[in-house]
C-alpha atoms as a PDB file:
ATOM      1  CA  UNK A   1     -27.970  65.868  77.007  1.00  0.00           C
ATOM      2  CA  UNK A   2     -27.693  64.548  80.250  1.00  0.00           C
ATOM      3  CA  UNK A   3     -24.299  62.582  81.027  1.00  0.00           C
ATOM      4  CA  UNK A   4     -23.433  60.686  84.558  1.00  0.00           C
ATOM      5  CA  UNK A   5     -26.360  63.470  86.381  1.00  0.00           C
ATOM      6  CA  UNK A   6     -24.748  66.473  84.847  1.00  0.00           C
ATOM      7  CA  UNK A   7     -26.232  68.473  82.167  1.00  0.00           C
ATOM      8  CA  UNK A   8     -24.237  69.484  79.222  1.00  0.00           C
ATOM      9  CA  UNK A   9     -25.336  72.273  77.193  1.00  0.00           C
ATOM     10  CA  UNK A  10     -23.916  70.906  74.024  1.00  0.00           C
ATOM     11  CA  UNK A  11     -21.074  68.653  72.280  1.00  0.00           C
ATOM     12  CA  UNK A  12     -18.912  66.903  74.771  1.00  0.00           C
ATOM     13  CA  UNK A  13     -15.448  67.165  73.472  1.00  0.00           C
ATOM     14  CA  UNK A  14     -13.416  64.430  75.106  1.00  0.00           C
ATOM     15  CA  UNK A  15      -9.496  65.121  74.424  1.00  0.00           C
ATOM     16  CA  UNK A  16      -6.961  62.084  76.361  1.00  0.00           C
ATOM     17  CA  UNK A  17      -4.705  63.977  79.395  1.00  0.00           C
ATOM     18  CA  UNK A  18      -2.272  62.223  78.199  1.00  0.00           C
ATOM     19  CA  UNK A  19      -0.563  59.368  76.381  1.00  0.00           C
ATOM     20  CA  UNK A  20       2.674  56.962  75.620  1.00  0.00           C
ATOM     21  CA  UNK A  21       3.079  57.947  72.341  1.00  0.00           C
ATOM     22  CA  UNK A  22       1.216  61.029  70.521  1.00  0.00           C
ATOM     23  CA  UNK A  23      -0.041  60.851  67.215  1.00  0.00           C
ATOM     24  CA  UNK A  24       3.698  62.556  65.591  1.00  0.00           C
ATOM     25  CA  UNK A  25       5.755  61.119  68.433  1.00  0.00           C
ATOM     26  CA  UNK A  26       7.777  57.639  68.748  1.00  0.00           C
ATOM     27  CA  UNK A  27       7.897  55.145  71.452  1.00  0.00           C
ATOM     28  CA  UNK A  28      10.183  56.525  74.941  1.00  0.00           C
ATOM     29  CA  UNK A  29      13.047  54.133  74.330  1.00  0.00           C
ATOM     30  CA  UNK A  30      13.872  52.578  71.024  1.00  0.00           C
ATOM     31  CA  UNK A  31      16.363  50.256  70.521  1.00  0.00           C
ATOM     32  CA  UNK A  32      17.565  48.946  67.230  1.00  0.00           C
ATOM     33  CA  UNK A  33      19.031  45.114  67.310  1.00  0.00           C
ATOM     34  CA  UNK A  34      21.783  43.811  64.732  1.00  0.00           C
ATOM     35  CA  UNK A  35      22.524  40.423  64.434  1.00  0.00           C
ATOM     36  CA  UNK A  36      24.713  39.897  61.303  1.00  0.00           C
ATOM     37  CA  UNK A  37      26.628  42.232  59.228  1.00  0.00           C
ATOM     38  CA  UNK A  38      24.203  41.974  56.421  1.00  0.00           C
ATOM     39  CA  UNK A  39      20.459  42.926  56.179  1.00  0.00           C
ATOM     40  CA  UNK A  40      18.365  40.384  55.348  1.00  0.00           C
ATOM     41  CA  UNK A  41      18.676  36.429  54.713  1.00  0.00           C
ATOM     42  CA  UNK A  42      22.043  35.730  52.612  1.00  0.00           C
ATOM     43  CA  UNK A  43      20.081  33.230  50.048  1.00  0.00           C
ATOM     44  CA  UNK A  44      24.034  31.830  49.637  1.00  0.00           C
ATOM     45  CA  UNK A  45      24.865  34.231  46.408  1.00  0.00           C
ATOM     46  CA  UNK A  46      27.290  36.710  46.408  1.00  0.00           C
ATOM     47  CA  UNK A  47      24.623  39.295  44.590  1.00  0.00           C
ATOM     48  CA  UNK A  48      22.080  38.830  47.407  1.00  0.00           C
ATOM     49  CA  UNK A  49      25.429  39.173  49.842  1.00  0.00           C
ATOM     50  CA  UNK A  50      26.733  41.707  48.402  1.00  0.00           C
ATOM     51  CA  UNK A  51      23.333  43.892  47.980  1.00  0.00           C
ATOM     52  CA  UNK A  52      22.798  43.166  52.170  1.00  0.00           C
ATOM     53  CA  UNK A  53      26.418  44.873  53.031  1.00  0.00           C
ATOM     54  CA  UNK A  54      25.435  48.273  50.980  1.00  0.00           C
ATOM     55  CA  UNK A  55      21.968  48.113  52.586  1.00  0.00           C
ATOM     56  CA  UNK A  56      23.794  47.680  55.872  1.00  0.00           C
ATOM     57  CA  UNK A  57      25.975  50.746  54.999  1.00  0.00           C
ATOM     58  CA  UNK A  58      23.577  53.009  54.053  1.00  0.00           C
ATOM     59  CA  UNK A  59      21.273  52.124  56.790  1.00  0.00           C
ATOM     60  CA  UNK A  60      24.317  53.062  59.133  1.00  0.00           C
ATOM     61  CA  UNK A  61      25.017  55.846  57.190  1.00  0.00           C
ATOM     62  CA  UNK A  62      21.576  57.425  57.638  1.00  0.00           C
ATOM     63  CA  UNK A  63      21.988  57.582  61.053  1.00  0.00           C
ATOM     64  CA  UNK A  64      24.539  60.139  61.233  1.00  0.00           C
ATOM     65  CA  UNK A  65      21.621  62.848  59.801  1.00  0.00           C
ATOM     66  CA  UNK A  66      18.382  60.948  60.553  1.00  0.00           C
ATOM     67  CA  UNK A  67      15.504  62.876  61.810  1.00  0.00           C
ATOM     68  CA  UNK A  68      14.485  60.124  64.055  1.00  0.00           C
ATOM     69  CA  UNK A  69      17.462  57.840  65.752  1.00  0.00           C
ATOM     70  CA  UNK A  70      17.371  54.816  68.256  1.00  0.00           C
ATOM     71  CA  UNK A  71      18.104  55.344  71.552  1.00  0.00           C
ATOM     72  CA  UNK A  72      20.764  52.538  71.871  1.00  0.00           C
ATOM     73  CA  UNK A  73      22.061  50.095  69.316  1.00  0.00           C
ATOM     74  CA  UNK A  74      22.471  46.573  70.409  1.00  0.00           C
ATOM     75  CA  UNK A  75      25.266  44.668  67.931  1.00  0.00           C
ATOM     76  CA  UNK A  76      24.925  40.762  68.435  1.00  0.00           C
ATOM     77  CA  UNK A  77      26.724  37.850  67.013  1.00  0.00           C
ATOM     78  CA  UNK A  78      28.122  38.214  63.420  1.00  0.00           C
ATOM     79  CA  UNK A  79      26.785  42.186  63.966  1.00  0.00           C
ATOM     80  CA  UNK A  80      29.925  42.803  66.313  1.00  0.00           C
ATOM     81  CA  UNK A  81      31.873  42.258  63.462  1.00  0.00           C
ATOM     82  CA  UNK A  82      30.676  45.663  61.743  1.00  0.00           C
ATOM     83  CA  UNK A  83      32.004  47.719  64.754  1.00  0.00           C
ATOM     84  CA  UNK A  84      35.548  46.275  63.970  1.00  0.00           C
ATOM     85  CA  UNK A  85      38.111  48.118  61.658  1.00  0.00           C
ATOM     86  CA  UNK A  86      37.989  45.791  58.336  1.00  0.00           C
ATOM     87  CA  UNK A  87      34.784  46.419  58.085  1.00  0.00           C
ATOM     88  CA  UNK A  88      32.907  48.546  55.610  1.00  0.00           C
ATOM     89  CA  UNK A  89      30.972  50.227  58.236  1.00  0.00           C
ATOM     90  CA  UNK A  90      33.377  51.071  60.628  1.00  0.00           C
ATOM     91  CA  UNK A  91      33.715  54.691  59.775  1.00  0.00           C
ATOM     92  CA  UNK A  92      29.577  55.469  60.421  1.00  0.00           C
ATOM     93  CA  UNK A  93      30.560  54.641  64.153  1.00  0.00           C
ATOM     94  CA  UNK A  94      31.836  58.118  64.673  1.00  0.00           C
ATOM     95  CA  UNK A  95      29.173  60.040  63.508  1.00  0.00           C
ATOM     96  CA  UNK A  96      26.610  57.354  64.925  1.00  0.00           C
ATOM     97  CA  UNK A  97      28.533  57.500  68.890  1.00  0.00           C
ATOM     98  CA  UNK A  98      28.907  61.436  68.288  1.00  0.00           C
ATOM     99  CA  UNK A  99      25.046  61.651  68.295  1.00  0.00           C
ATOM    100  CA  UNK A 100      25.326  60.244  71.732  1.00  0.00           C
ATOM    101  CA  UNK A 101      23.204  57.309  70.630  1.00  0.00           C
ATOM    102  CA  UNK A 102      24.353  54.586  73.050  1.00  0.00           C
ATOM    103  CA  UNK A 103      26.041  51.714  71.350  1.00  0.00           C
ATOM    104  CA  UNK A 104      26.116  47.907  73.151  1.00  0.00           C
ATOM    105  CA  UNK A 105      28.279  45.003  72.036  1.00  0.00           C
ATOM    106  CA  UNK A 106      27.863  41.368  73.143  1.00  0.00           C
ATOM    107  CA  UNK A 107      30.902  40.338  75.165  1.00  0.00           C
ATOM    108  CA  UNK A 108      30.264  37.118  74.557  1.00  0.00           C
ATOM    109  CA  UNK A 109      30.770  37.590  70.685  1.00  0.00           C
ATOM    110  CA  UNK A 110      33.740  39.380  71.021  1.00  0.00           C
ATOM    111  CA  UNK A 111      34.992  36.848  72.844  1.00  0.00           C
ATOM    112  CA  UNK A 112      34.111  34.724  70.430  1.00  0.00           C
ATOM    113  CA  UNK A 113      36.345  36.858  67.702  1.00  0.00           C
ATOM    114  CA  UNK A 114      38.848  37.615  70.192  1.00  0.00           C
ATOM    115  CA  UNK A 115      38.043  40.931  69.467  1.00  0.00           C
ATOM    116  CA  UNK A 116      37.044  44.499  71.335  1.00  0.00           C
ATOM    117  CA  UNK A 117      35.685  47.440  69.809  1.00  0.00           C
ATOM    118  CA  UNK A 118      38.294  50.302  69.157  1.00  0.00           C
ATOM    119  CA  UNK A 119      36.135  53.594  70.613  1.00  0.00           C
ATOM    120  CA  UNK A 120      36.005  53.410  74.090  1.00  0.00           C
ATOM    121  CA  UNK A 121      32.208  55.003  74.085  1.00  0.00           C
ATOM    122  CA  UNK A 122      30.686  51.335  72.996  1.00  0.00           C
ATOM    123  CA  UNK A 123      29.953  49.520  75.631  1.00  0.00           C
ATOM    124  CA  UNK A 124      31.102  46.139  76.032  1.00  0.00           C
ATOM    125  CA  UNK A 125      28.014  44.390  78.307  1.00  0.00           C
ATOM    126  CA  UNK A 126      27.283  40.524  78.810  1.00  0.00           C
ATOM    127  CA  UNK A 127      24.234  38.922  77.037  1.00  0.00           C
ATOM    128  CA  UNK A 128      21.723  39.088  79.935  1.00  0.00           C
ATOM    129  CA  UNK A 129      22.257  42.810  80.375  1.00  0.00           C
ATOM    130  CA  UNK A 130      21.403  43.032  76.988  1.00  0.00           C
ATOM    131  CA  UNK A 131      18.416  40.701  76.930  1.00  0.00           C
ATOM    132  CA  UNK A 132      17.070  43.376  79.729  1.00  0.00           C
ATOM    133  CA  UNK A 133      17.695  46.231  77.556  1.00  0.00           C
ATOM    134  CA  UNK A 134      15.717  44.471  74.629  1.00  0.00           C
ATOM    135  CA  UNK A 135      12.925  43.480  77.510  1.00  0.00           C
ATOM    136  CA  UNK A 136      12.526  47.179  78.614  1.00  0.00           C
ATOM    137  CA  UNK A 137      12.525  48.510  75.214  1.00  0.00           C
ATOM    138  CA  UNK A 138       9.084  50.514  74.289  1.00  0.00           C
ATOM    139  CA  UNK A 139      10.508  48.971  70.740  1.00  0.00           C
ATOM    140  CA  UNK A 140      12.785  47.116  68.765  1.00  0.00           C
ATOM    141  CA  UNK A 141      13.742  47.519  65.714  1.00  0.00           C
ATOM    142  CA  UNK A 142      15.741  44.755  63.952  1.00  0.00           C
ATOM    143  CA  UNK A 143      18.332  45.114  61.196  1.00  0.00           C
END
């Protein structure tokens, strides 16, 4: 077989240098986004409420042993509110910030509450520095 002038004196085995992502690996930088303090759409019942703040707990809660983590968590809006010590979340933080996963809360939101985060390890950043840090993101992953 003759390929670009060169003879080859059997099967041409073409294998990639290299690649973003391998076939077993994730993206570089992942970055999970939450916006409200329940997963999914509230359809305006308490069941459906209800049901989002346990998915939201256990979701939070699997990140303290998770296999695969984000690289930084983003809270937005009404999600600011989970990082705050009424809510039913606010003990995963711990584990969450102890896995040195960075953790980013809108200023702007907590402003809004009148509100700041209680461990000193989340960092309070404006909305356009966030914005970048969803725009540089290999991906996103929204709760």
């Amino acid at each position: 077989m003759e390929i670009g002038g060169f003879r080859n004196q059997g099967t041409t085995k073409v294998e990639p240098q290299f690649a973003l992502v391998g076939q077993d690996e994730r993206p570089k930088r992942v970055v999970l986004v939450i916006e409200g303090e329940i997963v999914g759409d509230n359809k305006g019942d308490a069941d459906s409420e209800e049901h989002g703040r346990e998915l939201m707990l256990h979701s939070l809660k699997s990140l303290a042993t998770a296999k695969a983590v984000p690289d930084e968590i983003i809270l937005l809006h009404d999600g600011v509110k989970l990082l705050l010590p009424e809510s039913e979340c606010f003990s995963c933080w711990k584990a969450i910030l102890d896995r040195e996963i960075t953790v980013k809360a809108c200023n702007e939101s907590l402003f809004y509450l009148g509100r700041m985060p209680e461990d000193a390890r989340i960092v309070c950043d404006d909305m356009a520095s966030l914005l970048q840090s969803m725009l540089t993101a290999d991906r996103i992953v929204r709760l």
